[in-house]
C-alpha atoms as a PDB file:
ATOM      1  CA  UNK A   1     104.737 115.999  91.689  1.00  0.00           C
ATOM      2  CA  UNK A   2     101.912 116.753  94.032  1.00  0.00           C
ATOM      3  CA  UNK A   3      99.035 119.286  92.970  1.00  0.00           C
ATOM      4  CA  UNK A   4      97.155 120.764  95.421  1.00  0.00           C
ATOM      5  CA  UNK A   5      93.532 122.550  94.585  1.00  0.00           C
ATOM      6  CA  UNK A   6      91.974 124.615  97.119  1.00  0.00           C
ATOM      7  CA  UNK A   7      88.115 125.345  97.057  1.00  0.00           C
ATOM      8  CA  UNK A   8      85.514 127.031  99.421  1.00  0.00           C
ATOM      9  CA  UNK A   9      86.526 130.609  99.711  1.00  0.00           C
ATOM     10  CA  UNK A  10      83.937 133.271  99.144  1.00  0.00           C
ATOM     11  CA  UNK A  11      82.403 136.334 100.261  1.00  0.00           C
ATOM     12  CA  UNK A  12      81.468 136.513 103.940  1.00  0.00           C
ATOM     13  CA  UNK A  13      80.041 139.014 106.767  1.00  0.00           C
ATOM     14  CA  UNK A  14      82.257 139.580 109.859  1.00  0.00           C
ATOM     15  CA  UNK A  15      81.149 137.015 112.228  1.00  0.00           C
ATOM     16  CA  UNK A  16      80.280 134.329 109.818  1.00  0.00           C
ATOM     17  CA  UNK A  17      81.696 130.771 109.084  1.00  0.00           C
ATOM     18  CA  UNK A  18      83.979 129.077 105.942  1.00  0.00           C
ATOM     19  CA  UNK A  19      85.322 125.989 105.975  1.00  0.00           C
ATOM     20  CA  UNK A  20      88.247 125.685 102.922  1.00  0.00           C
ATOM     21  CA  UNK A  21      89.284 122.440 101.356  1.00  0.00           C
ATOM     22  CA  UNK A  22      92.397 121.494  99.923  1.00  0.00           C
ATOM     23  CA  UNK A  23      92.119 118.395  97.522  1.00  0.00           C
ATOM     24  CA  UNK A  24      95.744 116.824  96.936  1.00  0.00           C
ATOM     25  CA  UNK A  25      96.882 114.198  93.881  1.00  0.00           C
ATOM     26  CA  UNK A  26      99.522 112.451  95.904  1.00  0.00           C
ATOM     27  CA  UNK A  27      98.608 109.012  96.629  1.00  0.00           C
ATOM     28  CA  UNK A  28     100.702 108.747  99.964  1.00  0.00           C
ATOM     29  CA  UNK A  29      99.272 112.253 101.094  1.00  0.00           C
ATOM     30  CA  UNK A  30      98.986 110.815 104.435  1.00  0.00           C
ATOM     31  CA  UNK A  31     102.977 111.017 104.260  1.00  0.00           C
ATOM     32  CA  UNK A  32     102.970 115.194 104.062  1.00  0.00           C
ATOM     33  CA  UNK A  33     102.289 117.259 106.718  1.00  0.00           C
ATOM     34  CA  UNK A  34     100.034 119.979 105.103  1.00  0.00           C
ATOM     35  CA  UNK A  35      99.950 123.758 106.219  1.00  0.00           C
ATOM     36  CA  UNK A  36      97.433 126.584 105.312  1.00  0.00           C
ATOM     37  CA  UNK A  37      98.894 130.195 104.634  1.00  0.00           C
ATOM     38  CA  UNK A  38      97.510 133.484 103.903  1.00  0.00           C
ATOM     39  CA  UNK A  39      98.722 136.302 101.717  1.00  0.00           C
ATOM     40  CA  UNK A  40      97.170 139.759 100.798  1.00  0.00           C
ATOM     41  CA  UNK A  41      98.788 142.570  98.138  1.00  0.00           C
ATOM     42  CA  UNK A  42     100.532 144.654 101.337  1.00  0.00           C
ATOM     43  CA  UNK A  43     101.778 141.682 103.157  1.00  0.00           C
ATOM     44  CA  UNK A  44     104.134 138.631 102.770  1.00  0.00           C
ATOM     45  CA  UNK A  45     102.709 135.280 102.896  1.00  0.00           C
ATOM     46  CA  UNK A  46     102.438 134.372 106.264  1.00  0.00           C
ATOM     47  CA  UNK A  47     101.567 130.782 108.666  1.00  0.00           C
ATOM     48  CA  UNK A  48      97.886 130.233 109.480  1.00  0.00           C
ATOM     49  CA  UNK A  49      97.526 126.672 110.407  1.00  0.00           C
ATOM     50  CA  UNK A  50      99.299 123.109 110.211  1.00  0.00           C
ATOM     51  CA  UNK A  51      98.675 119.748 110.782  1.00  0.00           C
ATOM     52  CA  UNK A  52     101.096 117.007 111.459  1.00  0.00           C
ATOM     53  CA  UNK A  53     100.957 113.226 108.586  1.00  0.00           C
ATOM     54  CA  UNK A  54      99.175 111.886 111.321  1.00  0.00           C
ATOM     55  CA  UNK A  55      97.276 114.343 112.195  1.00  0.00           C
ATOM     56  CA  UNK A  56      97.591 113.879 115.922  1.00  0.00           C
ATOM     57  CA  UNK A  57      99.553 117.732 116.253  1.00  0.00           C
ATOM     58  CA  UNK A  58      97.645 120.950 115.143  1.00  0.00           C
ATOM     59  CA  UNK A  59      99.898 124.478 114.772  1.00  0.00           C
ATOM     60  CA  UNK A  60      97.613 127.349 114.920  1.00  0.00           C
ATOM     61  CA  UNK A  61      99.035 131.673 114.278  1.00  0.00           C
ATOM     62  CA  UNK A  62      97.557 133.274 117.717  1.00  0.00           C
ATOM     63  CA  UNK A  63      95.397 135.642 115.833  1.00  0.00           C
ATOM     64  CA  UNK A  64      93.521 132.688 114.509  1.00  0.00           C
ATOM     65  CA  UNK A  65      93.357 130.016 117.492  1.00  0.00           C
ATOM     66  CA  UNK A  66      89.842 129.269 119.248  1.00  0.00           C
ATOM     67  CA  UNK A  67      88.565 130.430 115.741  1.00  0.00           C
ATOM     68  CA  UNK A  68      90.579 128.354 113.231  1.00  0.00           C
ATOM     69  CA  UNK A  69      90.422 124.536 113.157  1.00  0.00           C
ATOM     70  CA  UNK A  70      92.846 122.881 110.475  1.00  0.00           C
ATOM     71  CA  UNK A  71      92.108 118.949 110.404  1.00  0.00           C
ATOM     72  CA  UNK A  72      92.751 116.189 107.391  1.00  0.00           C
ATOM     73  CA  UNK A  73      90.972 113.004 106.067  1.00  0.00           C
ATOM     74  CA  UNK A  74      93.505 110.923 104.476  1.00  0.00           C
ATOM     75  CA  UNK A  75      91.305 108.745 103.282  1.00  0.00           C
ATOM     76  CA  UNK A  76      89.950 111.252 100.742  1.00  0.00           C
ATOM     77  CA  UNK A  77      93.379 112.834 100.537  1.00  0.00           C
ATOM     78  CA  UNK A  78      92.262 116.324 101.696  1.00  0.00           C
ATOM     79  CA  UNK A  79      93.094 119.105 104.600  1.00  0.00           C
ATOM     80  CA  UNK A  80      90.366 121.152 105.459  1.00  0.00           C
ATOM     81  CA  UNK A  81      90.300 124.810 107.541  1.00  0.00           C
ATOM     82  CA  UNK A  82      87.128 125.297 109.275  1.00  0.00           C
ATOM     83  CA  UNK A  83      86.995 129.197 109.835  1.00  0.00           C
ATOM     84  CA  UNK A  84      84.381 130.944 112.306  1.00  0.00           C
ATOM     85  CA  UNK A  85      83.944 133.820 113.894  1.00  0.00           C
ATOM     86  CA  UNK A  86      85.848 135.623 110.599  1.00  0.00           C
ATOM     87  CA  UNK A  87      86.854 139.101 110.836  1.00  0.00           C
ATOM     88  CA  UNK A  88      87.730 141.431 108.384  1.00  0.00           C
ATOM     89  CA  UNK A  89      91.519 140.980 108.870  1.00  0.00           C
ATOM     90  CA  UNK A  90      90.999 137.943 107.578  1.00  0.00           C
ATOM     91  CA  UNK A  91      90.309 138.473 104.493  1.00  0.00           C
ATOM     92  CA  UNK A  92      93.607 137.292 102.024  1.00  0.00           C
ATOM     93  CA  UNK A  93      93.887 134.441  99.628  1.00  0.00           C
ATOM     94  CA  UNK A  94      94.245 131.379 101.252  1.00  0.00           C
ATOM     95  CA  UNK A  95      96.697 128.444 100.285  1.00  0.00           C
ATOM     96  CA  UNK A  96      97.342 124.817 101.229  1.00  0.00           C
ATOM     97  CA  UNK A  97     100.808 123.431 100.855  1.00  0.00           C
ATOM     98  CA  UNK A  98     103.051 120.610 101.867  1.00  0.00           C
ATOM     99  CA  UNK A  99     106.269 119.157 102.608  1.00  0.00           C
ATOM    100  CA  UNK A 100     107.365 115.535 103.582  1.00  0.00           C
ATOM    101  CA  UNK A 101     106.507 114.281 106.940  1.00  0.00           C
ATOM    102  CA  UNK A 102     107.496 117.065 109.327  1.00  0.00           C
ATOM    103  CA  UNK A 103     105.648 120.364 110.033  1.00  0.00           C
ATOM    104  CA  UNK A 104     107.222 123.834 109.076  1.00  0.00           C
ATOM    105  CA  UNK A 105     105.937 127.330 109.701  1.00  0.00           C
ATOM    106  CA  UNK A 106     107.637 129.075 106.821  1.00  0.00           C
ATOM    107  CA  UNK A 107     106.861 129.556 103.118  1.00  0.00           C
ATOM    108  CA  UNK A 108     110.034 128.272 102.170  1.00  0.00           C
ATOM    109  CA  UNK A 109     109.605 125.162 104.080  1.00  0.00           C
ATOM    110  CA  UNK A 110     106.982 123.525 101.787  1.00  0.00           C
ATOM    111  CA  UNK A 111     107.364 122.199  98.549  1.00  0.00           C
ATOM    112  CA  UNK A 112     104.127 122.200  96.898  1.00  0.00           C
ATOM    113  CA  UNK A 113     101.301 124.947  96.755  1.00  0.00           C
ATOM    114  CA  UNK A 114      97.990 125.363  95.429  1.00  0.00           C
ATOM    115  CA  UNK A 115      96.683 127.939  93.587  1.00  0.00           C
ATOM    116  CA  UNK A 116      94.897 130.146  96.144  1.00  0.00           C
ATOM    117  CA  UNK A 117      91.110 130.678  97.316  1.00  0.00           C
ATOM    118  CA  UNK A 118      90.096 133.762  98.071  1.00  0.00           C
ATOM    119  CA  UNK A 119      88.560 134.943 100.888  1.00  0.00           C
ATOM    120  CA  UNK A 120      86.944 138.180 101.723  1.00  0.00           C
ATOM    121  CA  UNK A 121      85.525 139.379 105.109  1.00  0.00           C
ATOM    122  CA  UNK A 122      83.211 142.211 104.803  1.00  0.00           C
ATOM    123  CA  UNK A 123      82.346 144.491 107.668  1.00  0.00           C
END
């Protein structure tokens, strides 16, 4: 099965800049479309980003576009969410995930999930 590891979270300001990684085992990665979500303790996990196999579409929640860019380098089998301009209400644990070839927008659509990165926005 694929395993997914995300890295990069950390302890921010408000205005500053992350960029997350999400290393995947699969060896035909490039066949997944790969999505980033975002859960905290008072919330349910909810859509922050995807990006088509191909990587030619991009799917962004509205809180996060113009600040959020979700891209992929198959190559190295990754996915990677650049994050500037962070604001407090950002602050959650962060996952990658993926499902075969088409993009979802729901947890329930993706079949494999990291572990989490935390991220934490500080005002």
């Amino acid at each position: 099965q694929v395993q997914l590891v995300e890295s990069g979270g950390g302890l921010v300001q408000a205005g500053g800049s992350l960029r997350l990684s999400c290393a995947a085992s699969e060896r035909t990665f490039s066949s997944y479309a790969m999505g980033w979500f975002r859960q905290t303790p008072a919330k349910e996990r909810e859509f922050v980003a995807a990006i088509s196999w191909s990587g030619g579409s991009t799917y962004y929640e509205d809180s996060v576009k113009g600040r959020f860019t979700i891209s992929r380098d198959n190559a190295k089998n990754t996915v990677y969410l650049q994050m500037n301009s962070l604001k407090p209400g950002d602050t959650a644990v962060y996952y990658c995930a993926s499902r075969y070839y088409s993009i979802g927008y729901y947890p329930d659509e993706y079949d494999y999930w990291g572990q989490g990165t935390q991220v934490t926005v500080s005002s």
